[in-house]
N, C-alpha and C. Protein backbone atom coordinates (compact mmCIF):
# COMPACT_ATOMS: atom_id res chain seq x y z
N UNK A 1 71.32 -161.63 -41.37
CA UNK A 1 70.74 -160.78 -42.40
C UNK A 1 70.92 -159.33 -41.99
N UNK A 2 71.30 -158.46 -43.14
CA UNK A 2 71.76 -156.99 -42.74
C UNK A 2 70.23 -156.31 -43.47
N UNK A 3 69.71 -155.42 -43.03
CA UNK A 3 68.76 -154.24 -44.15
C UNK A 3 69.46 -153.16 -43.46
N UNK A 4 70.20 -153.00 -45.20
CA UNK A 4 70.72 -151.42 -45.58
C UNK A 4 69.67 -150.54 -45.15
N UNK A 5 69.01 -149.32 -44.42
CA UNK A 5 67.46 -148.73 -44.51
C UNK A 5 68.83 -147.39 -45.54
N UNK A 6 68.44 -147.21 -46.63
CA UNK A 6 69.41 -146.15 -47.17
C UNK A 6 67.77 -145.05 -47.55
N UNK A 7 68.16 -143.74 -46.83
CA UNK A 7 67.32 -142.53 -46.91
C UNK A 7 67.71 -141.56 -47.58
N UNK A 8 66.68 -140.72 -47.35
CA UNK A 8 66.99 -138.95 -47.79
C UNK A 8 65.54 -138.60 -49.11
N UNK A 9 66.22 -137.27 -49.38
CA UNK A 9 65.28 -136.55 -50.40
C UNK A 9 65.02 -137.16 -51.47
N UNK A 10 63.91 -137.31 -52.25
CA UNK A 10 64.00 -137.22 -53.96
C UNK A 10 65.28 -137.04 -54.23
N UNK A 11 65.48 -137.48 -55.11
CA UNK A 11 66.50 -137.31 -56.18
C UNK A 11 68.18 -137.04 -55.64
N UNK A 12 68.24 -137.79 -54.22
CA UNK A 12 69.46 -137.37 -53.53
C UNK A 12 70.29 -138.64 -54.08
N UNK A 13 69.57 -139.72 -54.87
CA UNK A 13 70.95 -140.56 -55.32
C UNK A 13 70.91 -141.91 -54.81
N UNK A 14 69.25 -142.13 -54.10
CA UNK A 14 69.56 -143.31 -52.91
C UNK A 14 69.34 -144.79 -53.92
N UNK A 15 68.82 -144.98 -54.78
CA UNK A 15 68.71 -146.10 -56.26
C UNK A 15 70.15 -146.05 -56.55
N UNK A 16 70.45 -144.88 -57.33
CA UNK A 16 71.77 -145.26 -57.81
C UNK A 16 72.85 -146.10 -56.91
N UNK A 17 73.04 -145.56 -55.49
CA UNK A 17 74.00 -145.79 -54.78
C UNK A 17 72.91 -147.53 -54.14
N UNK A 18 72.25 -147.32 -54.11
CA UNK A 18 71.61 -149.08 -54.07
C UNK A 18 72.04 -149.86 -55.07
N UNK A 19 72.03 -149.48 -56.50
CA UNK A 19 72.63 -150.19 -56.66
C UNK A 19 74.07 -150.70 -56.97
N UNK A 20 74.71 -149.56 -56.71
CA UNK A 20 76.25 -149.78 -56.92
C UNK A 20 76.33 -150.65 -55.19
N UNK A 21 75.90 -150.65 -54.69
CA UNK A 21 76.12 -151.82 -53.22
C UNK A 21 75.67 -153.09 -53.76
N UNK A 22 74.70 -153.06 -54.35
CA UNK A 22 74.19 -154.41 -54.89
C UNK A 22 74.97 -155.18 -55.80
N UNK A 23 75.63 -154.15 -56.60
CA UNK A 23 76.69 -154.81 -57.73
C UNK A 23 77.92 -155.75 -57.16
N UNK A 24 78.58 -154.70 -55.79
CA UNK A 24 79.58 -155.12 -54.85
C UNK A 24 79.75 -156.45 -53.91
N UNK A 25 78.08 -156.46 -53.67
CA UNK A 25 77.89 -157.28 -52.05
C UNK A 25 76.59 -158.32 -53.06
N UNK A 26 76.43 -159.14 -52.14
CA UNK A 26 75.30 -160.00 -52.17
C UNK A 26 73.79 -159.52 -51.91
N UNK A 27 73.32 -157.87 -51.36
CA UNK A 27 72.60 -157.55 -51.14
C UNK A 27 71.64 -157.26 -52.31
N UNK A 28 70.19 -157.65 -52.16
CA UNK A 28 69.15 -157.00 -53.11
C UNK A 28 68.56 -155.83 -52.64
N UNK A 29 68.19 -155.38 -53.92
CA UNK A 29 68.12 -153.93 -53.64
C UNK A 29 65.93 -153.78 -53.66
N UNK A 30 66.00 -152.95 -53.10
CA UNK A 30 64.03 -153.23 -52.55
C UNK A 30 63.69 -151.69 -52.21
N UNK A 31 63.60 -151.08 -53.91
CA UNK A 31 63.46 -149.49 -53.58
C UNK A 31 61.74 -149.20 -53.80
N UNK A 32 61.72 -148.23 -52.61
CA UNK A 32 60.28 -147.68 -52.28
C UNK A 32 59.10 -147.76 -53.72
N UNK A 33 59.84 -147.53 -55.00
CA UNK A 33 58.30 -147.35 -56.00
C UNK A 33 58.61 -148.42 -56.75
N UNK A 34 58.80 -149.85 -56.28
CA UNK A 34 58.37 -151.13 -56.53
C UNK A 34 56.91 -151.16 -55.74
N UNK A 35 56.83 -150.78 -54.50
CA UNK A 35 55.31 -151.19 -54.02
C UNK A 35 54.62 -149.96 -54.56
N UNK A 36 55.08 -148.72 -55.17
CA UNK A 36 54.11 -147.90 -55.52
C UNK A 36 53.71 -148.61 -56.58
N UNK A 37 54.52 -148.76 -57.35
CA UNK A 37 54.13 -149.07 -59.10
C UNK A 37 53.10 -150.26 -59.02
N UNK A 38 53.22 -151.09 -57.74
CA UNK A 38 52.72 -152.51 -58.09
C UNK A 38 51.02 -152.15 -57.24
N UNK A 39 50.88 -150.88 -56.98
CA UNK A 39 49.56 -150.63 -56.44
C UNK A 39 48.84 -149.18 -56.72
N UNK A 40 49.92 -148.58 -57.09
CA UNK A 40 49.10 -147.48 -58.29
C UNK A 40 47.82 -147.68 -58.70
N UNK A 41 48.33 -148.91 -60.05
CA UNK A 41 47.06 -148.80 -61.01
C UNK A 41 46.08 -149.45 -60.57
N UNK A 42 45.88 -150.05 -59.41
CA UNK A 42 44.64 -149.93 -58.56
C UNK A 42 43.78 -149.35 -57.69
N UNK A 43 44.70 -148.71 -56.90
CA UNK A 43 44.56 -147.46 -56.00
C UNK A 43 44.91 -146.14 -56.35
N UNK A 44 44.49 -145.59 -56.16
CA UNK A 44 45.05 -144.12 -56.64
C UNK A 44 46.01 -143.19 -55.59
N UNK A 45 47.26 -142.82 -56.10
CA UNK A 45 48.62 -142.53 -55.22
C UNK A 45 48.05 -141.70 -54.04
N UNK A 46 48.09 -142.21 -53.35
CA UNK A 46 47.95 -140.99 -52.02
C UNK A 46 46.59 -141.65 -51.22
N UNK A 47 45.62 -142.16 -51.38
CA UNK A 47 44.51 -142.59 -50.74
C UNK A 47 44.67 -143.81 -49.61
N UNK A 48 43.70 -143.69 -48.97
CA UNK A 48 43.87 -144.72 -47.71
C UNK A 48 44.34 -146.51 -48.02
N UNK A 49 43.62 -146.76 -49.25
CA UNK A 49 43.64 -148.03 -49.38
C UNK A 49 45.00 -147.99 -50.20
N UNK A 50 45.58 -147.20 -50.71
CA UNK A 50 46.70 -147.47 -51.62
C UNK A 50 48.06 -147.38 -50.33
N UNK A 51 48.26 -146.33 -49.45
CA UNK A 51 49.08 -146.37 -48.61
C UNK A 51 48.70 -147.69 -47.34
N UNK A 52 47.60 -148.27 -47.59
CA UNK A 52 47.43 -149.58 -46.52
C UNK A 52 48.38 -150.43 -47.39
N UNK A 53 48.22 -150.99 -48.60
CA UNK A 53 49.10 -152.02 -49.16
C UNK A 53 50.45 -151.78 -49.50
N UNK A 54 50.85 -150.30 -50.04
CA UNK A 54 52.09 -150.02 -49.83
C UNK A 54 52.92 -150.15 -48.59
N UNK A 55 52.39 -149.95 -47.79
CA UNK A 55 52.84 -150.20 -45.95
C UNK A 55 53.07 -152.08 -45.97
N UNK A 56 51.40 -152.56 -46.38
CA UNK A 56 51.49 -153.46 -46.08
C UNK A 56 52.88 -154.59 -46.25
N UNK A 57 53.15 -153.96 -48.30
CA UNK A 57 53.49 -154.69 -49.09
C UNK A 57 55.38 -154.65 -48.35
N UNK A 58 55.40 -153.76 -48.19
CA UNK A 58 57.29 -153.06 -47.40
C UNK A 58 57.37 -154.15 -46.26
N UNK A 59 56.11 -154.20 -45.30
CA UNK A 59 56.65 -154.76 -44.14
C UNK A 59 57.12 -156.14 -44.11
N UNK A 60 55.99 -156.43 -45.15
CA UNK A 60 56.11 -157.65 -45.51
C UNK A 60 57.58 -158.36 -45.73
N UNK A 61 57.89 -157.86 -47.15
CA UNK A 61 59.06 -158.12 -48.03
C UNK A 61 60.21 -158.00 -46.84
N UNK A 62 60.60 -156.96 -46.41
CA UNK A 62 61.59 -156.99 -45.23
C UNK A 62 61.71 -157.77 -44.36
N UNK A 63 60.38 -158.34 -43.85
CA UNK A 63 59.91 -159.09 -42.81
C UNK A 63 60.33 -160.89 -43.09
N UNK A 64 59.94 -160.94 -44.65
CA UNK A 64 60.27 -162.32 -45.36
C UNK A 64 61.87 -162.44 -45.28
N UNK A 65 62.43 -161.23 -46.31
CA UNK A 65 63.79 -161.04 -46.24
C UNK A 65 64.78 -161.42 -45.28
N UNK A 66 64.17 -160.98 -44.19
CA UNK A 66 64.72 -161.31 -42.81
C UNK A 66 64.96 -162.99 -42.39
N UNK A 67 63.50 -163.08 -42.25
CA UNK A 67 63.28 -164.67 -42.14
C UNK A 67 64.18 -165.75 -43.00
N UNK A 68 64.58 -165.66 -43.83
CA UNK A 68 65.18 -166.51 -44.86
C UNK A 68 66.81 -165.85 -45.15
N UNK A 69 66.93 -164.90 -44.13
CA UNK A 69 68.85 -164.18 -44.29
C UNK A 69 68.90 -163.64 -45.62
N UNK A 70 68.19 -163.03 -46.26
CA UNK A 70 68.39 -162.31 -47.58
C UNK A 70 68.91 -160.65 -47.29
N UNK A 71 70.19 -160.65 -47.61
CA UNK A 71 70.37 -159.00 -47.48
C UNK A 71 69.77 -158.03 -48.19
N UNK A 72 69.14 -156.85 -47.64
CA UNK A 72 68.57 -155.80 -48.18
C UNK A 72 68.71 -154.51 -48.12
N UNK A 73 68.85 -153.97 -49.31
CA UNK A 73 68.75 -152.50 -49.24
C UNK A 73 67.15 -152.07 -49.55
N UNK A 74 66.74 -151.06 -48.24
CA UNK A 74 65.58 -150.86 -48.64
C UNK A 74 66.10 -149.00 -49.06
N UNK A 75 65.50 -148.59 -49.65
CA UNK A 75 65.35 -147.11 -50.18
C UNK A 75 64.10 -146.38 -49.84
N UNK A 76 64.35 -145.37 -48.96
CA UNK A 76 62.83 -144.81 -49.10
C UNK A 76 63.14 -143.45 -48.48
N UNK A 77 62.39 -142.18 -49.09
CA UNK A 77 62.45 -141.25 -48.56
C UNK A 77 61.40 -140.94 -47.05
N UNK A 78 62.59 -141.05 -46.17
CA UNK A 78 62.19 -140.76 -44.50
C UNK A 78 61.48 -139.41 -44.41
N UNK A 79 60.50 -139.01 -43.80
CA UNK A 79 60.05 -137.69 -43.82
C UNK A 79 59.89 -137.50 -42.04
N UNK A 80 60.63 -136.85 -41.24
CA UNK A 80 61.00 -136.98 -40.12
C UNK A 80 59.37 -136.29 -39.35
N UNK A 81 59.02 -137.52 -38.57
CA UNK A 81 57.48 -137.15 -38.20
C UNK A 81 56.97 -138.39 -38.44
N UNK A 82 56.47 -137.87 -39.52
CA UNK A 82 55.67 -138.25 -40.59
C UNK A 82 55.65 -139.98 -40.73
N UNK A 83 57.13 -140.33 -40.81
CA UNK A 83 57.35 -142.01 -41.11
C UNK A 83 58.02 -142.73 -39.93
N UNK A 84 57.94 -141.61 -38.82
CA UNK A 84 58.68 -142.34 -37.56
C UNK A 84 57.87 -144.29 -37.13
N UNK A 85 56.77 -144.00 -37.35
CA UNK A 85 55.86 -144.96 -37.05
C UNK A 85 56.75 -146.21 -38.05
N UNK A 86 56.62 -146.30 -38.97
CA UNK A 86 56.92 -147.01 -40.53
C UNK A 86 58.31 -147.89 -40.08
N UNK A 87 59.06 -146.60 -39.85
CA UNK A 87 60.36 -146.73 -39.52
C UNK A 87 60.89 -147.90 -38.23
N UNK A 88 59.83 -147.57 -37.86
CA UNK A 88 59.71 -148.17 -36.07
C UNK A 88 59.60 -149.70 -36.33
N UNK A 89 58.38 -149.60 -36.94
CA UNK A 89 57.51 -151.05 -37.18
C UNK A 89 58.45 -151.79 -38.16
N UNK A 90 59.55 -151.17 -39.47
CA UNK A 90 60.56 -152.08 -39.88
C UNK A 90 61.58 -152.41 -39.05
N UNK A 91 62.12 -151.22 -37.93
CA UNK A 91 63.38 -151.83 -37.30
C UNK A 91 62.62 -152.93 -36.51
N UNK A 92 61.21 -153.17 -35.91
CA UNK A 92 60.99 -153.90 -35.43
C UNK A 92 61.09 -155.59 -35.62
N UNK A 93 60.40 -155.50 -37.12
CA UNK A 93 60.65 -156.66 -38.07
C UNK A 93 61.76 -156.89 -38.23
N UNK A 94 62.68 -156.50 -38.59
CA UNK A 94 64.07 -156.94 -38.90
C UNK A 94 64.47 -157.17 -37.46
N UNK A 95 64.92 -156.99 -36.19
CA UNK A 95 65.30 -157.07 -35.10
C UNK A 95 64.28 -158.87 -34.54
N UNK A 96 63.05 -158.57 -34.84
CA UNK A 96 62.55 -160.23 -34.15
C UNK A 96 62.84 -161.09 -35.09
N UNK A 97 63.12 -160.92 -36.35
CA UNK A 97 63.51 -162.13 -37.04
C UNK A 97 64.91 -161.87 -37.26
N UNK A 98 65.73 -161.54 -36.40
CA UNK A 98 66.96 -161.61 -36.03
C UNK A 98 68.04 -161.34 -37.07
N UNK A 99 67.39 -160.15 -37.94
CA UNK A 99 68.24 -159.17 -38.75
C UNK A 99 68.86 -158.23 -38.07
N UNK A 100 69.79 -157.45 -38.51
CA UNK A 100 70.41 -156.17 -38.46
C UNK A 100 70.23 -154.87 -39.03
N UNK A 101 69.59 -154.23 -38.63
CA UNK A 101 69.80 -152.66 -39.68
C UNK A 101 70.16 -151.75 -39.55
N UNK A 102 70.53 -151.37 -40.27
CA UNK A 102 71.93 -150.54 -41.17
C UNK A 102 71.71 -149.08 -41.44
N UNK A 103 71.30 -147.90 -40.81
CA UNK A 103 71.04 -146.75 -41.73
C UNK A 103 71.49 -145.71 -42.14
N UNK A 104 71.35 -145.48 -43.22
CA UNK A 104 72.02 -144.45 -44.21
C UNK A 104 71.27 -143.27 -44.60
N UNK A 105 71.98 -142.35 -44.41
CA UNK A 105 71.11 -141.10 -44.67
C UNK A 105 72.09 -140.36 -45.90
N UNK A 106 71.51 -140.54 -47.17
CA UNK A 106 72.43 -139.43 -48.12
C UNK A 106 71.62 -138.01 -48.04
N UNK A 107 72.55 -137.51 -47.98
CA UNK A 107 72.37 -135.72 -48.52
C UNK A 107 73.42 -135.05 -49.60
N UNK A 108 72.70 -133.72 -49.75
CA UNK A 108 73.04 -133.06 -51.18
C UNK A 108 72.76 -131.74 -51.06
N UNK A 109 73.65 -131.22 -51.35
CA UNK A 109 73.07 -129.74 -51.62
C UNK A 109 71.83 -129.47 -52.35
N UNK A 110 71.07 -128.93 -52.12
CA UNK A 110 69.84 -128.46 -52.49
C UNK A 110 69.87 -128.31 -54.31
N UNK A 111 70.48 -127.28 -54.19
CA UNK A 111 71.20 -126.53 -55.96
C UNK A 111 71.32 -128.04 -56.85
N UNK A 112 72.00 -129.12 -56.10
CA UNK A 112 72.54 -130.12 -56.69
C UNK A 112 71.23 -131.32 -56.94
N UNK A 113 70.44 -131.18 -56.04
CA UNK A 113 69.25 -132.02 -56.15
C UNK A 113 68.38 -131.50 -57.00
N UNK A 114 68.06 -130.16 -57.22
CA UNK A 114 67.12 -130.09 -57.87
C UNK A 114 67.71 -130.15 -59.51
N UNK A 115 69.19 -130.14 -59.80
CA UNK A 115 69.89 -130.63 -60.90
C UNK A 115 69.62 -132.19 -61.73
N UNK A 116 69.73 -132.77 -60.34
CA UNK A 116 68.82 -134.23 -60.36
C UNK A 116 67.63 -134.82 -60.78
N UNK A 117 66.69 -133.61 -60.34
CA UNK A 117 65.44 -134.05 -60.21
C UNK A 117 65.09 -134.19 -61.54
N UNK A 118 65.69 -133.41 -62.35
CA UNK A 118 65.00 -133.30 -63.92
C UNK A 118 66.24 -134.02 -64.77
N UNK A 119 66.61 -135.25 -64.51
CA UNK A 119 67.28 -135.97 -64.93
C UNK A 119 66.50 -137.33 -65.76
N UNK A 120 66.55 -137.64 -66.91
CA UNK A 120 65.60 -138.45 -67.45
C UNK A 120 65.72 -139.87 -67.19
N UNK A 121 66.29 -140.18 -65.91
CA UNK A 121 66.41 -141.55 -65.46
C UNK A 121 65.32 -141.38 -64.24
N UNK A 122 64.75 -140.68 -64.03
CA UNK A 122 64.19 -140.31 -62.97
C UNK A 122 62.63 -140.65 -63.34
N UNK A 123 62.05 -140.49 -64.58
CA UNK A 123 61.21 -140.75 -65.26
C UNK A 123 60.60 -142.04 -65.64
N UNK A 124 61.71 -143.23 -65.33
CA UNK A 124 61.25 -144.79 -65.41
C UNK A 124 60.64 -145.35 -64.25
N UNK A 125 60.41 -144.88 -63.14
CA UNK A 125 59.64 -144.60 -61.83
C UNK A 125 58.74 -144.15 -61.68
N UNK A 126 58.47 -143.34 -62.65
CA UNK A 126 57.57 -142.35 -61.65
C UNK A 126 57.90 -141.01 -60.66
N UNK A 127 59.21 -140.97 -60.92
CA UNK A 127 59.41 -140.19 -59.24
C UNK A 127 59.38 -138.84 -59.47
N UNK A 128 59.15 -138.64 -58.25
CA UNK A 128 59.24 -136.47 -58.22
C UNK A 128 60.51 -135.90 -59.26
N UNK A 129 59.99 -135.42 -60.58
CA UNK A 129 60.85 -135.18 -61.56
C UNK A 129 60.38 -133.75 -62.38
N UNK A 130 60.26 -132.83 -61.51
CA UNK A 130 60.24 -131.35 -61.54
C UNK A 130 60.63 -130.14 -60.53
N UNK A 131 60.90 -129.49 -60.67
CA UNK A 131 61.43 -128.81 -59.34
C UNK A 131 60.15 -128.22 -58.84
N UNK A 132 58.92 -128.00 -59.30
CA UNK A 132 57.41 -127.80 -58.57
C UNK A 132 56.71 -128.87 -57.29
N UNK A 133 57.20 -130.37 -58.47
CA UNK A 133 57.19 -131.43 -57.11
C UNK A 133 57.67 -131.50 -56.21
N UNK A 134 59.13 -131.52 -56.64
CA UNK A 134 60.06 -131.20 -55.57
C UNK A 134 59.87 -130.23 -54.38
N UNK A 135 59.89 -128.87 -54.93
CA UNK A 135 59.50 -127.55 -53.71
C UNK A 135 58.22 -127.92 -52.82
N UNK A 136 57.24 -129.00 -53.89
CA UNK A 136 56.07 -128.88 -53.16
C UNK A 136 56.77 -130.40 -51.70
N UNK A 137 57.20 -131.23 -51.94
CA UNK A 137 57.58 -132.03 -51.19
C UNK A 137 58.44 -131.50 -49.86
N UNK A 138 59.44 -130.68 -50.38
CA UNK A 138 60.49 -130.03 -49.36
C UNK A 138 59.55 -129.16 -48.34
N UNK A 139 58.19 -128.54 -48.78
CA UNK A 139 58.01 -127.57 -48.22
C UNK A 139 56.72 -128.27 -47.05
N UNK A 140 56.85 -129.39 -47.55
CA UNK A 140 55.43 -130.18 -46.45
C UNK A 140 56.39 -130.83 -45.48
N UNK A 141 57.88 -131.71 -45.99
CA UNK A 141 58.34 -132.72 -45.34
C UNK A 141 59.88 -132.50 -44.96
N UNK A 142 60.18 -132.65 -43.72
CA UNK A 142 61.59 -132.74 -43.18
C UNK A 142 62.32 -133.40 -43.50
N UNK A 143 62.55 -133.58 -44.82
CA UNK A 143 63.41 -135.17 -45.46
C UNK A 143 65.39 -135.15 -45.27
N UNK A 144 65.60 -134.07 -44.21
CA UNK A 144 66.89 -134.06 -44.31
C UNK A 144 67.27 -134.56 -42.48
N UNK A 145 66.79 -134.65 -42.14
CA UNK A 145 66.82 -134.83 -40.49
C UNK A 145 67.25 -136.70 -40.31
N UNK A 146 68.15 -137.03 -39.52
CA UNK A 146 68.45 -138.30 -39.55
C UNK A 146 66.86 -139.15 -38.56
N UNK A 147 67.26 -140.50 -38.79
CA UNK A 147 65.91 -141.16 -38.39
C UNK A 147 66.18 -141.24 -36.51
N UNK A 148 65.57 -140.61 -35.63
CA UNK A 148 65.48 -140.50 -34.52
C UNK A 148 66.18 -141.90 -33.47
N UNK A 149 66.66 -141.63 -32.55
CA UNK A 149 66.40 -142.79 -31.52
C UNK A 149 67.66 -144.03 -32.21
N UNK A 150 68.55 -143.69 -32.95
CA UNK A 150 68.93 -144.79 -34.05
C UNK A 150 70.55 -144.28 -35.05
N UNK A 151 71.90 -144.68 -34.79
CA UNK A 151 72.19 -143.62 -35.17
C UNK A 151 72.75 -144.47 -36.66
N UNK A 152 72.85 -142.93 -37.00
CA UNK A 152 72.89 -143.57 -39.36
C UNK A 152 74.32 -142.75 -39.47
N UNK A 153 74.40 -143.57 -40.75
CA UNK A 153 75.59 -143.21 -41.29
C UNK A 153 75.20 -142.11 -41.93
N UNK A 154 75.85 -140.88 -41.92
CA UNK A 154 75.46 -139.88 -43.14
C UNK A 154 76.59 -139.42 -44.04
N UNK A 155 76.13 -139.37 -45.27
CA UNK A 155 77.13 -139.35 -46.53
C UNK A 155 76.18 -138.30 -47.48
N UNK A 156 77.43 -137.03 -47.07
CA UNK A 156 77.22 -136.24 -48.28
C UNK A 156 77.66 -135.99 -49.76
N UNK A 157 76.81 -136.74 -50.40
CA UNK A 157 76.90 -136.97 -51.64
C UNK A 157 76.99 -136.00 -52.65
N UNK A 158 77.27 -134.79 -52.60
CA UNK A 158 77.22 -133.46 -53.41
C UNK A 158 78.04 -133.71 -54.90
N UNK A 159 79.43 -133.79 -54.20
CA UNK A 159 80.46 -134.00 -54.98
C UNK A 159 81.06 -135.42 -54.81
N UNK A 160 80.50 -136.55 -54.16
CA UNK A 160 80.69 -137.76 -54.27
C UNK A 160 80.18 -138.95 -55.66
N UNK A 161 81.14 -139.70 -56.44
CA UNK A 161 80.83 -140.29 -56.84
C UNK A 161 79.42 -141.48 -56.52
N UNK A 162 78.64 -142.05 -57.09
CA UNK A 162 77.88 -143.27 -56.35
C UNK A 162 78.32 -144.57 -56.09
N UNK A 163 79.68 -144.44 -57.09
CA UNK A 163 80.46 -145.76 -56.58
C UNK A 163 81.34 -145.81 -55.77
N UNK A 164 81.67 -144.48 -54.78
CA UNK A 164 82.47 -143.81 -54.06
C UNK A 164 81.86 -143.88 -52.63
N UNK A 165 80.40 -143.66 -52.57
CA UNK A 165 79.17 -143.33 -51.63
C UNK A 165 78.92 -144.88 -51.30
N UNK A 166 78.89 -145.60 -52.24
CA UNK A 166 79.26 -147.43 -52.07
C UNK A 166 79.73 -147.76 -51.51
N UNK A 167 81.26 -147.02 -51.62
CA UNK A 167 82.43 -147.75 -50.81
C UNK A 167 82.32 -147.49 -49.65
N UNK A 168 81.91 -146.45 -49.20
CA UNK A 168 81.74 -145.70 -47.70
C UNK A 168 80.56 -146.70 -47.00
N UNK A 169 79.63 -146.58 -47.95
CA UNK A 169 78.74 -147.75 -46.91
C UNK A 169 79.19 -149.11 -46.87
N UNK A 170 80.10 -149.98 -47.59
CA UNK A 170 80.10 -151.30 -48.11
C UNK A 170 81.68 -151.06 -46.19
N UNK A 171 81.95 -150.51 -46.52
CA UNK A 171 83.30 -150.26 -45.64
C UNK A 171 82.96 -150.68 -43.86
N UNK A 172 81.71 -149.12 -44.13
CA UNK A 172 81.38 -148.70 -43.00
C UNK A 172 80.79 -149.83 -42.01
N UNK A 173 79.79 -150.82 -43.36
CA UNK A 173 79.08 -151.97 -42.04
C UNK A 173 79.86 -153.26 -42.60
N UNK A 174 80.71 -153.19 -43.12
CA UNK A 174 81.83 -154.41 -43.41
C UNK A 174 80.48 -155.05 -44.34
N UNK A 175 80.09 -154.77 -45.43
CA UNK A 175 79.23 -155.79 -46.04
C UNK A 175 79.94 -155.95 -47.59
N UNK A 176 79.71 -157.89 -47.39
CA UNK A 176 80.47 -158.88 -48.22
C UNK A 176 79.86 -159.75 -48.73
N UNK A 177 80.29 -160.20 -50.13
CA UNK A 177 79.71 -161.05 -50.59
C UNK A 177 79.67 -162.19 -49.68
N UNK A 178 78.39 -162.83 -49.54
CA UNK A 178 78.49 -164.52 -48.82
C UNK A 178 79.81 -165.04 -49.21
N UNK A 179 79.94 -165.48 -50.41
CA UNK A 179 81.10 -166.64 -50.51
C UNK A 179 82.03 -166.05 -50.83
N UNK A 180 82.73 -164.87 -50.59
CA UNK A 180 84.13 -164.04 -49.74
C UNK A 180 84.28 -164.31 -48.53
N UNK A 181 83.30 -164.76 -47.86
CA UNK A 181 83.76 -165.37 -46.14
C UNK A 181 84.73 -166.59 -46.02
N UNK A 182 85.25 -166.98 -47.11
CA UNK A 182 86.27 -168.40 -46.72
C UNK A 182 87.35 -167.87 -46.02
């Protein structure tokens, strides 16, 4: 079992390019505001008990994933500090249940992300989809710094297609459909 960990900023492209890998390879795609959305409307975004089950709900799924050889792309914006812990405790899970992971760091020019951000696909999520959110995010969190201790692929996506940014990762860790192995 491989987990893609594919990172970076808001609106740097990491869904789209999940799922153009997913289209390619056998991998499912397991992006960060599936566990928001599914604990939102109970918890309220940001509070102790809502980031306990969001944590909870990630380690989990990866953790299962693993166990049963299901390939995964997980998506989540890394905030260097901040999610070292998170980060730790998934490579951990994936490594004892005798997965592999994979990490990807996209970046973007700044100019080009915040082009993004107010893109109306961005809006079926939930996600940071103003350049106020945005500035306010950039200006608390290090989201461009690769994940420590671990080394990632990085793909600058500025002027890269997402089915282009695909190929680079699908290449890079040789990932194939299961039944292409004959």
């Amino acid at each position: 079992m491989k987990l893609i960990l594919l990172y970076g900023s808001p609106a740097v492209g990491k869904l789209t390019v999940a799922n153009e890998i997913a289209r390619k390879t056998d991998f499912k795609v397991f992006h960060n505001h599936l566990t928001i959305d599914a604990v939102e409307p109970i918890f309220d975004f940001g509070t102790e008990s809502f980031w306990k089950l969001v944590h909870s709900f990630r380690v989990e799924t990866v953790a299962e994933a693993a166990r049963v050889g299901q390939n995964l792309i997980y998506t989540f914006c890394y905030a260097k500090d901040s999610d070292d812990a998170h980060v730790r405790l998934i490579t951990e899970t994936i490594e004892e249940n005798g997965g592999e992971i994979c990490f990807v760091l996209l970046v973007c020019e700044k100019s080009e992300i915040e082009k993004r951000v107010l893109e109306e696909s961005r809006r079926k999520y939930g996600k940071a989809n103003n350049l106020k959110i945005l500035n306010e995010i950039w200006g608390k969190y290090d989201l461009f710094s690769p994940v420590p201790e671990r080394e990632s692929l990085i793909i600058d996506n500025t002027n890269l297609s997402p089915e282009a940014a695909a190929r680079k990762i699908i290449g890079h860790f040789n990932l194939v459909k299961t039944n292409d192995l004959s």
